[in-house]
Protein backbone atom coordinates (compact mmCIF):
# COMPACT_ATOMS: atom_id res chain seq x y z
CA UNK A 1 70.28 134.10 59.33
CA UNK A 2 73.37 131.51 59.15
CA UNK A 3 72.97 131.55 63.14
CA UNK A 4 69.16 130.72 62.71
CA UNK A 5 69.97 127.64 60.30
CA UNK A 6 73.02 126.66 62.01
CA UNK A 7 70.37 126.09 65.31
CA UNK A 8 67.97 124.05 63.50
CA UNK A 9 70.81 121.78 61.41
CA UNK A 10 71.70 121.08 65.11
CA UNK A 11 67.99 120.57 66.14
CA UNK A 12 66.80 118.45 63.34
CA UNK A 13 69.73 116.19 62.19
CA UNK A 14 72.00 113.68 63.99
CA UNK A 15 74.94 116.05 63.90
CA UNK A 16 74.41 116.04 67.86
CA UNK A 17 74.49 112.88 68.01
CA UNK A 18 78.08 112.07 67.01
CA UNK A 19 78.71 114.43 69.53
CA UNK A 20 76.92 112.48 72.40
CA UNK A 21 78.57 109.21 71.71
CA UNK A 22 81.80 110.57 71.87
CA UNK A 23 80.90 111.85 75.09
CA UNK A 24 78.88 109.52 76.60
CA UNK A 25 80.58 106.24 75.41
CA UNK A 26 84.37 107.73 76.94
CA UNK A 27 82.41 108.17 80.20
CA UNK A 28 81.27 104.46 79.64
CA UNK A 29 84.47 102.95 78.89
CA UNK A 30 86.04 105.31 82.06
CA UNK A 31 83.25 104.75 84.34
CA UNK A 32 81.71 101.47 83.77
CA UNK A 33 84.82 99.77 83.20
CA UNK A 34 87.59 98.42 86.01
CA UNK A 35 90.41 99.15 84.14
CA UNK A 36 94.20 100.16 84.10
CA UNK A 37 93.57 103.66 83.74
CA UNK A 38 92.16 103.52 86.89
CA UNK A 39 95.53 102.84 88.27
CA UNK A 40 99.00 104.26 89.01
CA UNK A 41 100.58 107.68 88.17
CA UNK A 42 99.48 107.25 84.72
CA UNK A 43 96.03 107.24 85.70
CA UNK A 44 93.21 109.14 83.74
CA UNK A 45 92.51 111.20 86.88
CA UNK A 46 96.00 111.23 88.24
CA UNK A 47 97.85 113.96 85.94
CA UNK A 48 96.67 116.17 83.88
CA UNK A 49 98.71 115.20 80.54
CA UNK A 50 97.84 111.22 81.71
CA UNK A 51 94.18 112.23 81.24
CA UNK A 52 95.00 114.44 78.23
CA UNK A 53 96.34 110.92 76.60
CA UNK A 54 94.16 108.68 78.12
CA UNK A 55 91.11 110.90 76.26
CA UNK A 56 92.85 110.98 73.31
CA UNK A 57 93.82 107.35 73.09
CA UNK A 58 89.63 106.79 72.59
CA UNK A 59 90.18 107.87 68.84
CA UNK A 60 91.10 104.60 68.31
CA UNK A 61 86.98 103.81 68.49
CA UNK A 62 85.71 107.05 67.49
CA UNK A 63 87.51 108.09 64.79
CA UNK A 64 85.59 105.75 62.54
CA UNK A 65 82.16 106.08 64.29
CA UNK A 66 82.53 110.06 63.20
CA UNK A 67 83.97 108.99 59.95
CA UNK A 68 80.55 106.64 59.50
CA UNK A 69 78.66 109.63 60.17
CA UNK A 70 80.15 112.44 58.37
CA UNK A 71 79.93 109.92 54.85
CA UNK A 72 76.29 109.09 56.16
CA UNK A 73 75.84 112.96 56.68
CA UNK A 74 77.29 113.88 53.54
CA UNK A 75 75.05 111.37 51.28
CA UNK A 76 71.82 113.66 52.73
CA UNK A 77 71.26 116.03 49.36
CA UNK A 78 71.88 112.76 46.74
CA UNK A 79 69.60 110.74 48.71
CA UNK A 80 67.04 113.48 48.50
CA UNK A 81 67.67 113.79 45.22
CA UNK A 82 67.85 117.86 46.01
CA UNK A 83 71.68 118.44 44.66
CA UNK A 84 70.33 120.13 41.33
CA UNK A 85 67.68 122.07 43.32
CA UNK A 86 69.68 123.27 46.18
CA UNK A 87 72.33 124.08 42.74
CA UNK A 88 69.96 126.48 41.29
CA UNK A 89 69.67 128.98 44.89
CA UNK A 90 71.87 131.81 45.14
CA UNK A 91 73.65 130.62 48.18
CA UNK A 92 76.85 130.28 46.86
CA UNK A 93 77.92 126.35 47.41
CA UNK A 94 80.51 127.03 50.03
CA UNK A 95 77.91 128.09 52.68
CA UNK A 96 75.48 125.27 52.20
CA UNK A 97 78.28 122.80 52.62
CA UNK A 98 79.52 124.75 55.43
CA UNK A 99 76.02 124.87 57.69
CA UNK A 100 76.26 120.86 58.08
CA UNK A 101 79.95 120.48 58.19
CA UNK A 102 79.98 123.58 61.21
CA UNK A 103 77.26 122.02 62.94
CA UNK A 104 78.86 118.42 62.83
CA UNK A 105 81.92 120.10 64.07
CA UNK A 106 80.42 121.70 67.06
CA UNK A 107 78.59 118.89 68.08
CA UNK A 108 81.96 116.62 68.15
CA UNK A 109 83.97 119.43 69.53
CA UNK A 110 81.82 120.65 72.34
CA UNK A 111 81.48 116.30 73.04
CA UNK A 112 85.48 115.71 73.22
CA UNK A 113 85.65 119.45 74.93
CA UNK A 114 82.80 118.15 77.84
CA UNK A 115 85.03 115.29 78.40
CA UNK A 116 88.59 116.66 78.62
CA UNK A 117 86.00 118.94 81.40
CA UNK A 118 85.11 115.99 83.23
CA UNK A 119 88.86 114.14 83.51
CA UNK A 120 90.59 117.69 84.26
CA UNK A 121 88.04 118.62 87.38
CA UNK A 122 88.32 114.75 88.84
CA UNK A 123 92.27 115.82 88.37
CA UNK A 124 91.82 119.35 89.87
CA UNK A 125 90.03 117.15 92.72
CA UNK A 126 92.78 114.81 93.27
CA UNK A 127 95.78 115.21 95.11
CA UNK A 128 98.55 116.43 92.32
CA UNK A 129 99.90 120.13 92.40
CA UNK A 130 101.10 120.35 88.89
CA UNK A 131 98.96 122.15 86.75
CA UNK A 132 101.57 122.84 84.04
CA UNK A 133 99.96 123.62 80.56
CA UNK A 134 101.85 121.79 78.30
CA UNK A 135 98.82 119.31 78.13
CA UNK A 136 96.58 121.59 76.73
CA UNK A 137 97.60 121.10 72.84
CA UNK A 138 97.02 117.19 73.82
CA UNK A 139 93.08 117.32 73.49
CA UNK A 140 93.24 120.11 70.88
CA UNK A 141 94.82 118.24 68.08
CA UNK A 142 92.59 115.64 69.31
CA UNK A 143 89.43 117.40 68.29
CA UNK A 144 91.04 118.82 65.45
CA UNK A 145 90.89 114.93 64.17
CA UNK A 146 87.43 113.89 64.98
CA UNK A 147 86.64 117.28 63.24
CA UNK A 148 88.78 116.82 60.24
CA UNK A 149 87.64 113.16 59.86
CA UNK A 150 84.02 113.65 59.76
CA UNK A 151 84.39 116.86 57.72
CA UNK A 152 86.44 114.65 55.10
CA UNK A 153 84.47 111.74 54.63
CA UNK A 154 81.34 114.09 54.17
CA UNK A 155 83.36 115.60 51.19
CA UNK A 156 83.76 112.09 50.09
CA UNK A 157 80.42 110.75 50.18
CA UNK A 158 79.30 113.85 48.51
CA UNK A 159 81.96 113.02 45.24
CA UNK A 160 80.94 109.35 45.40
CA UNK A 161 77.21 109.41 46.29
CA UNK A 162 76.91 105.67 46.86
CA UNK A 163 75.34 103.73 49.69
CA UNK A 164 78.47 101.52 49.63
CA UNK A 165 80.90 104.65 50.52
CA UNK A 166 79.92 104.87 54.20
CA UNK A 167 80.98 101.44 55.09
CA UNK A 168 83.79 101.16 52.47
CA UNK A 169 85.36 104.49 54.50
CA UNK A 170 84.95 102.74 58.58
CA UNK A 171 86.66 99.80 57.46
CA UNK A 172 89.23 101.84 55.57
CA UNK A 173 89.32 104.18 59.00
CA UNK A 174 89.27 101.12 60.84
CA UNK A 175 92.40 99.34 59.21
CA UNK A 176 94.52 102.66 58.69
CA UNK A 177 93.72 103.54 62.67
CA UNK A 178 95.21 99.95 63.82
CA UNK A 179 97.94 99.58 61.01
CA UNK A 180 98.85 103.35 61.58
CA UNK A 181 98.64 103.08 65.50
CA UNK A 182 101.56 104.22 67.40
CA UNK A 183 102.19 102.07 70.75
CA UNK A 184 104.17 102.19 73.82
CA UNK A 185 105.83 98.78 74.45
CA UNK A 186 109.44 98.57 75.57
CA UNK A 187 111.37 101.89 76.28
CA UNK A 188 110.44 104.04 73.36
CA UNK A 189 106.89 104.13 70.99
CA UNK A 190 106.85 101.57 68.10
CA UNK A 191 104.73 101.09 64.94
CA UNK A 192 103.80 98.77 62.56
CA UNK A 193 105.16 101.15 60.26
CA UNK A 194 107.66 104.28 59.87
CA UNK A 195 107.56 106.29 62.64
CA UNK A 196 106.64 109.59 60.86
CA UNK A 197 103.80 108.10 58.81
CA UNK A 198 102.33 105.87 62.08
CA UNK A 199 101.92 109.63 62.94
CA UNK A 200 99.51 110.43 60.85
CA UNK A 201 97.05 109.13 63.04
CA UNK A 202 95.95 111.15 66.03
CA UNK A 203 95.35 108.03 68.21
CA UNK A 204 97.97 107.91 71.07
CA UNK A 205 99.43 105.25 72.70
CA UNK A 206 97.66 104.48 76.29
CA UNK A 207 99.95 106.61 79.14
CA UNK A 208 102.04 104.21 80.70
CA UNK A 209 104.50 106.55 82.59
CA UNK A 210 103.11 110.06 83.79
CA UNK A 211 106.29 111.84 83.04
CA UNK A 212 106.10 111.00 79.10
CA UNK A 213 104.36 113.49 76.65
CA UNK A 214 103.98 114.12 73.07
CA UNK A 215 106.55 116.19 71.15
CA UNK A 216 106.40 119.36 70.06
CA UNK A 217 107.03 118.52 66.39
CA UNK A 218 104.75 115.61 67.27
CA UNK A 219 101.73 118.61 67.47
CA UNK A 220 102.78 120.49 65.04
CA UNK A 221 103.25 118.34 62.22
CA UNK A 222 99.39 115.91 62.84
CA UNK A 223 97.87 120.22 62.92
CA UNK A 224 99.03 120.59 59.33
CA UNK A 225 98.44 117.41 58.23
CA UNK A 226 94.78 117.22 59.58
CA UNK A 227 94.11 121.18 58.54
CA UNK A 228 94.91 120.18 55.33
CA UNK A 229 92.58 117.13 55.58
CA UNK A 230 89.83 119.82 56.98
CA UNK A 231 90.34 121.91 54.08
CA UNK A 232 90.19 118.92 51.36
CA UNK A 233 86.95 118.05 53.14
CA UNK A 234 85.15 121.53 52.83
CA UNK A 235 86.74 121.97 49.38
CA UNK A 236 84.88 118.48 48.03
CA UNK A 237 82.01 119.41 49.40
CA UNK A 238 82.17 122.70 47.58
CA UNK A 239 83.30 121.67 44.72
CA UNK A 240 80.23 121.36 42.01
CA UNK A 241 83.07 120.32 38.66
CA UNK A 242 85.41 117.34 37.93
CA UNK A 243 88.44 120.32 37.70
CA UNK A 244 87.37 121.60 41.38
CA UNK A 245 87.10 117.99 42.95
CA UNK A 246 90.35 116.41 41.97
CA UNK A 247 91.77 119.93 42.80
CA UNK A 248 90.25 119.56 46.77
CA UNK A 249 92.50 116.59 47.19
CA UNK A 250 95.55 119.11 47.19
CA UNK A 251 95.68 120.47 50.68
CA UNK A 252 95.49 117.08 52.05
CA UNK A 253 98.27 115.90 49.91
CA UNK A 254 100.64 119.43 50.83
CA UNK A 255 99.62 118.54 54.34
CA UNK A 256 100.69 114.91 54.39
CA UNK A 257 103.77 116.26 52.75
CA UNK A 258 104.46 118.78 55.11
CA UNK A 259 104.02 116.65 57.92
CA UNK A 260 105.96 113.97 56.91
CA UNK A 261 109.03 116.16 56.68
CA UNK A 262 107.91 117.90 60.41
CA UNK A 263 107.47 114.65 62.35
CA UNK A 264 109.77 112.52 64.15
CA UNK A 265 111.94 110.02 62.27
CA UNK A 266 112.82 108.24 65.54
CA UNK A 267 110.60 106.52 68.03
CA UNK A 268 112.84 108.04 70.48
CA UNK A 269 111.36 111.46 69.21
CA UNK A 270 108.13 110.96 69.79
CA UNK A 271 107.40 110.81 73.33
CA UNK A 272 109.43 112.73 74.99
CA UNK A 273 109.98 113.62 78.91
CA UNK A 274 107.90 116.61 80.36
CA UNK A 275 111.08 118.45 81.72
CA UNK A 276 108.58 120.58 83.90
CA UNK A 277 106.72 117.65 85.37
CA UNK A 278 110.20 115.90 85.74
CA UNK A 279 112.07 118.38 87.86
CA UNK A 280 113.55 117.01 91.08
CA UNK A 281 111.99 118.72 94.27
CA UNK A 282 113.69 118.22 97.13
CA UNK A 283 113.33 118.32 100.75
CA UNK A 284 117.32 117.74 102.35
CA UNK A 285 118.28 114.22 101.19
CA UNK A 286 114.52 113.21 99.74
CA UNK A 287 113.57 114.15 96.53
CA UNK A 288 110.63 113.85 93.84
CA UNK A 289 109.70 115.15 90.64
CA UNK A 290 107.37 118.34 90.62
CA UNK A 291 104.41 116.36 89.14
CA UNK A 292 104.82 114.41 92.59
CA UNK A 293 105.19 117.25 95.31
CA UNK A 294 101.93 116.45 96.75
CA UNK A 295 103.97 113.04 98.32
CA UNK A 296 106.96 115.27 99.47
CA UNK A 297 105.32 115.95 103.08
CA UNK A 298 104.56 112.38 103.95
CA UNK A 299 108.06 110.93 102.03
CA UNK A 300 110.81 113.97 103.86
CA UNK A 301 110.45 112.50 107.28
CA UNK A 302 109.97 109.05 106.51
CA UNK A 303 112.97 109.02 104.33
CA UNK A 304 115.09 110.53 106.71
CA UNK A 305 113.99 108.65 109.33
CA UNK A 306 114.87 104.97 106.89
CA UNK A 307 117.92 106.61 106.02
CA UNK A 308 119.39 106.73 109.91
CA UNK A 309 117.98 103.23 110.29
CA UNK A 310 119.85 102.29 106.96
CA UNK A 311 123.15 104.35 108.22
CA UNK A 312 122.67 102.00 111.62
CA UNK A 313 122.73 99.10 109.57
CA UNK A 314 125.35 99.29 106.63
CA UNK A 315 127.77 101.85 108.43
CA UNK A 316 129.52 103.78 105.65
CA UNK A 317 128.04 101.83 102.50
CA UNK A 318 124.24 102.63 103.30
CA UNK A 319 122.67 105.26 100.99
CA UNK A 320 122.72 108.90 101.62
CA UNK A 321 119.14 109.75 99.77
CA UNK A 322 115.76 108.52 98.85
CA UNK A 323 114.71 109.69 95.04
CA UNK A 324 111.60 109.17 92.92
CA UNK A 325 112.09 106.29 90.70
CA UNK A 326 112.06 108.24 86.79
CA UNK A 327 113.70 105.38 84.32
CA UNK A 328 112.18 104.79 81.61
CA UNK A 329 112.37 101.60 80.94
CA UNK A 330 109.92 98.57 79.12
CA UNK A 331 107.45 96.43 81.27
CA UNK A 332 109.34 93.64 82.80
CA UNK A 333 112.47 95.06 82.79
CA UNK A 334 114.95 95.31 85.41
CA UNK A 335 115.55 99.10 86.80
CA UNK A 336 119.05 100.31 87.22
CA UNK A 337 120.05 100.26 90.93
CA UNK A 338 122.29 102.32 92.89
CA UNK A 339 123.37 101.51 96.46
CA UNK A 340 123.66 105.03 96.68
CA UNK A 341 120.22 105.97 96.60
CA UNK A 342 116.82 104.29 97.82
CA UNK A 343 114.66 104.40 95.00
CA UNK A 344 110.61 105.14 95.62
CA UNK A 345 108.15 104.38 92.77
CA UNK A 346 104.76 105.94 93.33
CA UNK A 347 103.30 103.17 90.99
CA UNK A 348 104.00 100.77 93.99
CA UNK A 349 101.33 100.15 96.26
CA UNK A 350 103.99 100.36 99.21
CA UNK A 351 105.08 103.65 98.38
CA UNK A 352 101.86 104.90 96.80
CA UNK A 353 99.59 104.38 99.62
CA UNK A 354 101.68 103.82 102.62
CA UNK A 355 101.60 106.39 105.55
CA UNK A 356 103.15 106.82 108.82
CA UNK A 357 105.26 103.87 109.98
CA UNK A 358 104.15 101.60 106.85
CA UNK A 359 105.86 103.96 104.65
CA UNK A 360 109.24 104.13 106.64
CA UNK A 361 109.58 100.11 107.14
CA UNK A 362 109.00 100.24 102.90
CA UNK A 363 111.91 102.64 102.61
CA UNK A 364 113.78 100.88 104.90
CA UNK A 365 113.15 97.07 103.22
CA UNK A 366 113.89 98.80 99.44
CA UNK A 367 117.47 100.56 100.79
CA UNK A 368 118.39 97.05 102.08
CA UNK A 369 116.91 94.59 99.59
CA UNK A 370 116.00 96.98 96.66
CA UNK A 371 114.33 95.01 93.98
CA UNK A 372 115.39 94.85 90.32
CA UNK A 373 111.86 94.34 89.21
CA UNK A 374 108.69 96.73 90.24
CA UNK A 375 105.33 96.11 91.89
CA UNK A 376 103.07 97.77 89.93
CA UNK A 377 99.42 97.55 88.51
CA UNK A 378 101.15 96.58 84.99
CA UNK A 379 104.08 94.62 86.43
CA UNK A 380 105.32 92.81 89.48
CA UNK A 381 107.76 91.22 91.00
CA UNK A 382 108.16 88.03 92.24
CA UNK A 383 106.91 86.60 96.26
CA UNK A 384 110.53 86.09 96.84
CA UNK A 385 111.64 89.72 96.66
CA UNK A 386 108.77 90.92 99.11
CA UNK A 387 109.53 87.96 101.67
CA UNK A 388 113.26 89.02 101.45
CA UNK A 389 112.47 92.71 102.09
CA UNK A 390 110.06 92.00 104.57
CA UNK A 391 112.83 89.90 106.67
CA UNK A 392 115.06 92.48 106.36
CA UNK A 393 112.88 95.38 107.19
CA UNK A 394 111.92 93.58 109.96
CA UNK A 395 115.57 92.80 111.41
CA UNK A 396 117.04 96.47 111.28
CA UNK A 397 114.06 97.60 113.15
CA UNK A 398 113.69 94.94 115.70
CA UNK A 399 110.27 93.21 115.03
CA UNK A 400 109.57 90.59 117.18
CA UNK A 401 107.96 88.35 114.47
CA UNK A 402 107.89 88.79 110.81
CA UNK A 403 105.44 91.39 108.93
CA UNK A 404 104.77 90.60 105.61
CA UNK A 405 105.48 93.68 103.51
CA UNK A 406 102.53 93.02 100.90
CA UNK A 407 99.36 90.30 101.21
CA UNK A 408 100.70 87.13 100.80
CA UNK A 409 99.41 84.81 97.81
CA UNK A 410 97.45 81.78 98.06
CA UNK A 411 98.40 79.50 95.68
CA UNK A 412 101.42 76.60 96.15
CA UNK A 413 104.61 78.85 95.16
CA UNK A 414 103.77 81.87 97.43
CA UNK A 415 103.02 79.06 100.29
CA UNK A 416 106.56 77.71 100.14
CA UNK A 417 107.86 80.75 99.69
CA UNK A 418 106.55 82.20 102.91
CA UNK A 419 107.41 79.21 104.53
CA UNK A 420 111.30 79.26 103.97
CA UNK A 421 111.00 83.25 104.85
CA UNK A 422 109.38 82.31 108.45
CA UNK A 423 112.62 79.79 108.51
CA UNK A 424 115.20 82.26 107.46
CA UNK A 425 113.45 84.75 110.02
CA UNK A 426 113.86 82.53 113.01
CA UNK A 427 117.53 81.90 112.05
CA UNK A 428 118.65 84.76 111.48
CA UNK A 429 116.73 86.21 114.60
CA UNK A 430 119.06 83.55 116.97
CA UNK A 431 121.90 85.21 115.45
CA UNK A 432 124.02 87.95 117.45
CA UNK A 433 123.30 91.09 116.21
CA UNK A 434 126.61 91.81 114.05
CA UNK A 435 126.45 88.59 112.56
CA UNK A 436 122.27 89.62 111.50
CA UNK A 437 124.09 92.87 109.94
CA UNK A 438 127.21 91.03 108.02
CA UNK A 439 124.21 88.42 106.56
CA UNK A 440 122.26 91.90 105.73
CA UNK A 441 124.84 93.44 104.11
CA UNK A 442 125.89 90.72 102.17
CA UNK A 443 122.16 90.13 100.81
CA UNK A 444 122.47 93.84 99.66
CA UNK A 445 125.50 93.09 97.46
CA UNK A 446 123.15 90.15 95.81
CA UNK A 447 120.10 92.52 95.55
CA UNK A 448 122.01 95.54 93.74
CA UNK A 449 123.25 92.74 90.96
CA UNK A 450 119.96 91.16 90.87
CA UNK A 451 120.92 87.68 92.03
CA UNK A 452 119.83 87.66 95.75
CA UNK A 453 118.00 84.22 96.84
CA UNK A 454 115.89 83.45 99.63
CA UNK A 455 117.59 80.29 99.90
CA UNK A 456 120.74 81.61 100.22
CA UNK A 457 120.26 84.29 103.15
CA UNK A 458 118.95 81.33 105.74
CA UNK A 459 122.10 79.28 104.55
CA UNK A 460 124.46 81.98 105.67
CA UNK A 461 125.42 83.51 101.92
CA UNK A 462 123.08 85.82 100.73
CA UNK A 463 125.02 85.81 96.81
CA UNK A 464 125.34 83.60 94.45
């Protein structure tokens, strides 16, 4: 019987509908848009906890679309003025309000469940080898929230049967969402306010490093605080007495209190490194983390191949291993360097798409002339450090002419930058070879303290 009902509720009201937005307007946003989570290691398609996040980080917009609903939904009996009729059946009041709620709750669950489908085979497709599961409780608490959203603002529309209450709860979803938001700007997650109550909203920040993951306490502390929201919900629209409504609100309120205590005081806390995904894999002197072993058959040879053309170089003082790049760091902010190590960051385009010969002429130009500042989709650095790189590169393995590392730019800086790096080639190129390795090696000093100039190399003093 409840099976029979529960088929048409889903037939014959919009409860599939909330459902089909969530679905089809991610795929919109993923598919129809150009954007930055088409791009990098933290890509949507690239790992599976990236696309776990990059899913969940939606909520921002849906969360009060299903909130919009579940009041609309929940105004249905007062608008049909049925409440006392439907009162005087035998079905006890529980069931009735749980037929609409359930079927709302499939609809949004099986939506967010076809899209975590979609991102995870596109992932299974690509070219990663981690499958750890630690992603999975990612786009669980995630439905969890659309479910206990819509469920609670139906509980609420049915206590305050007004047409005002389904507007007056998106723009109270709406400013909670963006005041409660947690994002990822510098080093470590910040919000607008305390940590632990910024928390309270499922939203994520968008992925912008693929080794970073939600907390444990992080998971555990938004379940209890949004099962208690879940059971407020059902218990409002249960409730048929003043005593029994103001009662419902308890759960929520033990779960907010519960969760509160559970959560992360710190920033620090809250996104924390996957330790699986993060664990070095190595091949002799080159090594990677494990959620980047599928680059470790291209990158071994290559790397030990730059690292005798490095050793050829700089003698004793060139580095003895190449290692994925796993600092966390802000945007825009310089990496640590070592002159013991050549550092590879699969965010680069250089190091992220390069094969072959491409990809050992990169490792060679970043052991030489390693750059305090990334190329990446989100941040890059400057002409200068890719014409100094690419007159390096090209010195230790004998190029004839100069080969640009990366496309060169078009407008008046890049022009006179490439200009005194076609200068500083041919100079240095008349040198005699020791004297082309003393400049080299003095540029490397300048590079590993961040102060290396252009300007400086062609004059015959690569610091400052």
């Amino acid at each position: 019987m409840n099976g029979r009902v529960l088929r048409t509720e889903l037939r014959r009201s919009a409860a599939p509908w909330a459902g089909v937005v969530v679905l089809g307007g991610s795929l919109a946003v993923f598919f129809l848009i150009d954007g930055i989570w088409w791009r990098g290691t933290a890509g949507w398609t690239a790992q599976w906890t990236t696309m776990a996040m990059w899913t969940r980080s939606l909520l921002a917009f849906w969360l009060p679309l299903v909130v919009g609903v579940g009041a609309v939904y929940g105004l249905r009996e007062p608008r049909s003025r049925m409440t006392e009729l439907l009162a005087t059946t035998p079905l006890p009041a529980w069931r009735r309000a749980a037929l609409p709620a359930g079927a709302l709750a499939l609809a949004l669950a099986v939506g967010f469940g076809l899209l975590t489908v979609a991102g995870g085979a596109q992932v299974a497709l690509g070219p990663t080898t981690y499958t750890g599961l630690g992603w999975l409780p990612i786009p669980l608490v995630a439905v969890l929230g659309l479910v206990a959203a819509a469920v609670s603002a139906m509980g609420v529309a049915r206590t305050l049967p007004s047409v005002l209450t389904p507007p007056a709860l998106v723009v109270a979803c709406l400013v909670m969402t963006n005041v409660l938001r947690v994002t990822i700007e510098g080093e470590v997650p910040e919000s607008r306010t305390s940590n632990r109550l910024g928390l309270l909203s499922p939203v994520t920040a968008d992925p912008r490093q693929m080794l970073l993951t939600l907390s444990g306490s992080v998971h555990l502390g938004q379940t209890i605080w949004l099962l208690g929201l879940l059971a407020t919900g059902l218990a409002l629209l249960a409730a048929s007495t003043r005593r029994a409504r103001l009662l419902a609100v308890a759960p929520a309120l033990a779960g907010a209190a519960a969760a509160l205590l559970i959560l992360p005081a710190a920033a620090r806390d809250t996104y924390v490194v996957d330790k699986a995904a993060a664990a070095l894999v190595c091949d002799g002197p080159v090594c990677v983390t494990e959620a980047s072993r599928s680059h470790l058959a291209e990158l071994a040879p290559r790397g030990r191949e730059a690292l005798s053309v490095l050793h050829d170089v700089l003698g004793d003082r060139a580095p003895t291993s190449v290692r994925e790049d796993t600092a966390l760091r802000a945007l825009g902010d310089p990496r640590p360097l070592s002159g013991d190590v050549v550092l590879v960051d699969f965010d680069e385009q250089l190091f992220g798409t390069a094969t072959g010969q491409d990809l050992t002429r990169a490792l060679v130009a970043e052991g030489l002339a390693p750059s305090c500042h990334a190329r990446t989709s989100r941040e890059g650095g400057g002409q200068e450090d890719v014409a100094l790189q690419s007159i390096v590169a090209g010195l230790a393995l004998g190029d004839p002419t100069l080969r640009p590392l990366a496309e060169k730019g078009t407008e008046e800086y890049s022009r006179r930058t490439w200009a005194a790096a076609d200068a500083a080639w041919r100079e240095l190129k008349a040198l005699a070879p020791a004297e082309q390795r003393a400049r080299i090696a003095a540029l490397r000093t300048a590079a590993l303290s961040c102060t290396a100039r252009l300007s400086e190399i062609s004059a015959g003093g690569a610091s400052r």
